[in-house]
Every structure is written in C-alpha cells, then in structure tokens.
Protein backbone atom coordinates (compact mmCIF):
# COMPACT_ATOMS: atom_id res chain seq x y z
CA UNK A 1 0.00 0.00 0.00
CA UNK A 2 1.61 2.98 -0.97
CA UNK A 3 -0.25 5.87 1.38
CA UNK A 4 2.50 7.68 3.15
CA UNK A 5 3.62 11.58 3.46
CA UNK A 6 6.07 13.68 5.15
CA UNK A 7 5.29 15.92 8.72
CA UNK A 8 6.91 18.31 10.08
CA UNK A 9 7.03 19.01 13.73
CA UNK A 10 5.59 16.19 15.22
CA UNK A 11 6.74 15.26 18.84
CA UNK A 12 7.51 11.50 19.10
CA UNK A 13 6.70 9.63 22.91
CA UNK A 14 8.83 6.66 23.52
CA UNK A 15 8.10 5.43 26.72
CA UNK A 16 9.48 2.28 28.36
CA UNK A 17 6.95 0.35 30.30
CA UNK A 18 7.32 -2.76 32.69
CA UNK A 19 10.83 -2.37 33.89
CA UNK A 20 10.46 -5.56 36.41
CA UNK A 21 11.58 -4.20 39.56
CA UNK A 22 12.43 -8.11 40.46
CA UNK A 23 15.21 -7.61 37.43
CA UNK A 24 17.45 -5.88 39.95
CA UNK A 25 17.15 -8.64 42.35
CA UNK A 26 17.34 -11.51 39.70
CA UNK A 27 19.45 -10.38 37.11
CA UNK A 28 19.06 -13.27 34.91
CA UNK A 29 15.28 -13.02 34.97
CA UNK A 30 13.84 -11.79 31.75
CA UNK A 31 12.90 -8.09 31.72
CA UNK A 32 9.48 -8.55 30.28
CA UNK A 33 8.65 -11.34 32.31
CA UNK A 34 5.71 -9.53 33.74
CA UNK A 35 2.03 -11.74 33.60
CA UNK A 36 0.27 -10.68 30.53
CA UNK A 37 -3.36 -9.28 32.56
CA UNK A 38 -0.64 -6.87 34.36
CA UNK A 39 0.91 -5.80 30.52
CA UNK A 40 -2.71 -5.18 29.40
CA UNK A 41 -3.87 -3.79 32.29
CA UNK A 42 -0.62 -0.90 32.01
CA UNK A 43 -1.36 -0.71 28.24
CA UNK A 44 -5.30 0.01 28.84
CA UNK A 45 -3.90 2.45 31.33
CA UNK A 46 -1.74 4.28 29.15
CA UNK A 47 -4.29 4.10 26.09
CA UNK A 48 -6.79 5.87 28.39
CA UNK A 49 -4.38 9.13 28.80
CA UNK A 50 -3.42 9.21 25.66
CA UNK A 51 -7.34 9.55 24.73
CA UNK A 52 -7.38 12.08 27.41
CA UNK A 53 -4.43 14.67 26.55
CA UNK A 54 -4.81 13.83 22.45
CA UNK A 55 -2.00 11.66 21.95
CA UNK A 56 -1.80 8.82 18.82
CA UNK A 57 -0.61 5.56 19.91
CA UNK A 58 1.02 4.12 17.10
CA UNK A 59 2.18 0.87 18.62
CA UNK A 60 3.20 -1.19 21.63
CA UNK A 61 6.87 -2.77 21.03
CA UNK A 62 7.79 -5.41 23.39
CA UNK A 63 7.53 -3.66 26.78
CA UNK A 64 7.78 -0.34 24.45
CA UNK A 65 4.48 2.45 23.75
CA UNK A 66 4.92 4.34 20.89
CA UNK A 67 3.23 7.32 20.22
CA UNK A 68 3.08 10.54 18.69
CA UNK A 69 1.92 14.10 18.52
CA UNK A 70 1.08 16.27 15.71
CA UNK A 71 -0.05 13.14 14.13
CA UNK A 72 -2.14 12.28 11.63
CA UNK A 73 -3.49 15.91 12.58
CA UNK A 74 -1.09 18.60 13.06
CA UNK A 75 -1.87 20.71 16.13
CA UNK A 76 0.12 23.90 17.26
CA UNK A 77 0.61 22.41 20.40
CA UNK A 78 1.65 19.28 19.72
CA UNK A 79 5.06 19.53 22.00
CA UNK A 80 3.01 20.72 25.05
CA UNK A 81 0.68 17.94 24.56
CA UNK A 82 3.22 15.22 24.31
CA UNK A 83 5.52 16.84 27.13
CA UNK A 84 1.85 16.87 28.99
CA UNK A 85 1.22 12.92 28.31
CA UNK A 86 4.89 12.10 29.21
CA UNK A 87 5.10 14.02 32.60
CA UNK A 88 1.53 12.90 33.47
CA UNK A 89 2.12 9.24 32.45
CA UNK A 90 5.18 9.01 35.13
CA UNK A 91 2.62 10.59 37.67
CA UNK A 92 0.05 8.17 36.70
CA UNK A 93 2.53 4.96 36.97
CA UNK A 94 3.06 5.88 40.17
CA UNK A 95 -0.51 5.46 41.41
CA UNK A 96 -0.54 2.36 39.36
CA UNK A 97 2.43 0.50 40.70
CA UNK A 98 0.41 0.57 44.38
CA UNK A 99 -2.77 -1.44 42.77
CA UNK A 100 -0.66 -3.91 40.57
CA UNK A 101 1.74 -7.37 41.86
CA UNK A 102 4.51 -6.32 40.03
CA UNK A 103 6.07 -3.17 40.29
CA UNK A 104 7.67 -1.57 37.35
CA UNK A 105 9.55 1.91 36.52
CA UNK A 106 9.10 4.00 33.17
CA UNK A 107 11.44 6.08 31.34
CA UNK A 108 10.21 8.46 28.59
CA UNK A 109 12.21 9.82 25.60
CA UNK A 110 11.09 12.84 23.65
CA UNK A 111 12.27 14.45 20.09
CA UNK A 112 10.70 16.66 18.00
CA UNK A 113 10.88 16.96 13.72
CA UNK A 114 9.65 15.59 10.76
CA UNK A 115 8.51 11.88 10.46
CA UNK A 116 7.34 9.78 7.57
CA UNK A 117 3.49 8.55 8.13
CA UNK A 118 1.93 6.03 6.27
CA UNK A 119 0.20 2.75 5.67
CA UNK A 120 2.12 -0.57 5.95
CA UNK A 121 1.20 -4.04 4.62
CA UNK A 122 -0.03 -5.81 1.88
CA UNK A 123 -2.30 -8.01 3.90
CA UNK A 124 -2.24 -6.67 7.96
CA UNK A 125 -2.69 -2.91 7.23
CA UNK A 126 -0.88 -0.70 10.29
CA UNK A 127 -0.02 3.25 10.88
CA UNK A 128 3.27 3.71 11.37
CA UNK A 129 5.68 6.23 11.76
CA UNK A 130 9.65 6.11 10.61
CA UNK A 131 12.49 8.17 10.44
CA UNK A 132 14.95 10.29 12.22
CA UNK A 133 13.16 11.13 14.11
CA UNK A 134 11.92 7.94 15.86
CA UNK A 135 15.49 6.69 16.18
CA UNK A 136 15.97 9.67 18.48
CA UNK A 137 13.34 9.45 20.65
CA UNK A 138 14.13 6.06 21.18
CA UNK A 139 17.39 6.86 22.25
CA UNK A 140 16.20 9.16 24.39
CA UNK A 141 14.46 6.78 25.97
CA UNK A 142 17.28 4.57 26.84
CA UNK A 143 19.36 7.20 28.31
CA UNK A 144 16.62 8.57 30.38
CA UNK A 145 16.29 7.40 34.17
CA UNK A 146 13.57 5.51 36.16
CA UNK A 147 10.46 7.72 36.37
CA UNK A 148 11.71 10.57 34.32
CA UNK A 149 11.47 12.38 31.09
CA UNK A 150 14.39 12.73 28.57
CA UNK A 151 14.14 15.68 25.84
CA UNK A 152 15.96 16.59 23.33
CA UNK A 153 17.15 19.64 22.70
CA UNK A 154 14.72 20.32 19.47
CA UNK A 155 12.17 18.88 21.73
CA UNK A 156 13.30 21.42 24.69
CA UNK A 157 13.21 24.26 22.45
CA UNK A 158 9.39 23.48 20.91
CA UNK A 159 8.77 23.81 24.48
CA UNK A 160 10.12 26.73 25.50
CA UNK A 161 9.61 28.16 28.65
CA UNK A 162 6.97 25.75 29.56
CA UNK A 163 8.28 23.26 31.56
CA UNK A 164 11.84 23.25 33.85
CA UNK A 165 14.64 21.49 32.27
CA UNK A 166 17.82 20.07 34.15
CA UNK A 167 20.74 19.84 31.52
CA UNK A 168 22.49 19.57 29.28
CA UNK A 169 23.41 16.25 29.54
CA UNK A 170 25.31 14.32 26.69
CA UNK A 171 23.93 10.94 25.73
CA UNK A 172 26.28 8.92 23.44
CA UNK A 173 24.15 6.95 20.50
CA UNK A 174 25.06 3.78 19.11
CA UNK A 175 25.52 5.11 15.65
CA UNK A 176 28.23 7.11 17.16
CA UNK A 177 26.41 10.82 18.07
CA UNK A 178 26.41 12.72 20.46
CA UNK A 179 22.64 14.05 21.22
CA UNK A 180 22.06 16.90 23.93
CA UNK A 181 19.36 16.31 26.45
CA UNK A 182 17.56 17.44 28.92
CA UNK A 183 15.23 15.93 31.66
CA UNK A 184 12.16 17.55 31.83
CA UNK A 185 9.67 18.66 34.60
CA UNK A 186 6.79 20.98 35.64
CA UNK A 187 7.40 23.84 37.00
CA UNK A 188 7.71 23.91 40.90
C-alpha cells in the first residue's frame, strides 16, 4: 500500500513500560517477564491518557508504547501535549504500581521533527511512523532514568519556557552521536 507523506514538527513519545523491579534482584530473569493481565492492564492504562491529553498511539513494542503528537493531525501544540502525556504518564505509573503485583519503573524519551506517516502491509494494514526522528526518541528513551522524562534539545526548544529542564546532559548513541538532552519537569 503505498499511502505515506512527510510531517513536520511532530513530537515523538517513547516510553518504556514494565521495567520488572524483580530484574534488579534476579538479574538473569527476563525483563518482560511480567504476567500478561498486568501488561494489558498498564497498556489500557496508558491508552486511556493518551485519549485524554490527544496523543496517537502508534504501537506497543515489546515492553515499548509508541506514540506521537502532531499526528495524523497537526496541532500547534503538539510539544506541550506530548511533554503533557509524558510528565503525566510518570505521575500516573506511580498510582498504578500501588494497585498492581509487580512493580515496574518507566522512562520516557522525547524528540521533535519531521517523520514519515503512512500505511504498511499488503495483507495486515498498520499506521506507522519512521524516520529520524523515531530513532531519536528512542534513544532518548534509553538514556533517560527511572520515572523521568528525557528531551531533546529540538524537543526542549518546541517547548520553550513551559516546563523546567535540568541539563544539558550528553547521551552517546550507538551510531556514534552525540545528542544533547535534557530531563524535563513541571514547574515547581
């Protein structure tokens, strides 16, 4: 299927979901060995704020949510909304870990620019998003800490006074860059 196009200035989510807490105890215990009811009881959970702030999931990767701003309808304030989801999804996870038999930690990764959007399949049809972009985000994610939110610095700048930042930090990619990041937070 061939539907796809270019946006600009979408905000990208990566959060990391189900870090077994038991991982740090057992560290030859499987990092997604969490019960499926708890993984789909944490995905309805994030699905549900998503809905609420106007975020598009676009998929769930192993113990990975991916999802996006801006996207398939551009909004103006598509980097407050995803900084908005992010910061309120580590809030939420907090109240969650109390109610569920496994605890878990997230980290979130945010970038901001241009994505390709499309269609994929010939058979199983499914949105996607690709690029750049996504790669960023995700490594983001990975540098980020337990229960915090790693920005870029194009993300930090869509967001400008907004939010508090604590950086720069430096976060060394596999493909050999050096990205400057920021954690993010609400204002005190």
């Amino acid at each position: 299927m061939g539907l796809r196009r270019q946006l600009d200035g979408v905000r990208r989510i990566q959060l990391s979901r189900l870090r077994h807490s038991a991982c740090d105890l057992h560290p030859n215990r499987e990092r997604t060995d969490v019960p499926i009811n708890i993984k789909q009881n944490i995905n309805s959970f994030m699905v549900g704020i998503a809905e609420d702030v106007g975020i598009e999931k676009i998929k769930t990767i192993g113990d990975n949510y991916m999802a996006v701003a801006g996207v398939p309808t551009p909004r103006a304030n598509h980097a407050r909304m995803a900084a908005k989801f992010a910061l309120d999804m580590v809030a939420a996870t907090g109240q969650l870990r109390a109610r569920l038999p496994a605890p878990f930690t997230i980290r979130v990764g945010l970038h901001s620019g241009s994505v390709m959007a499309g269609v994929m399949g010939t058979r199983k049809f499914a949105y996607d998003v690709w690029g750049d972009t996504v790669n960023i985000a995700a490594r983001m994610e990975a540098a980020s800490q337990p229960n915090r939110v790693l920005a870029s610095a194009a993300a930090v700048k869509a967001l400008g006074s907004d939010y508090s930042f604590d950086g720069p930090h430096k976060i060394d990619t596999k493909e050999g860059r050096v990205l400057e990041a920021f954690f993010v937070s609400r204002h005190p």
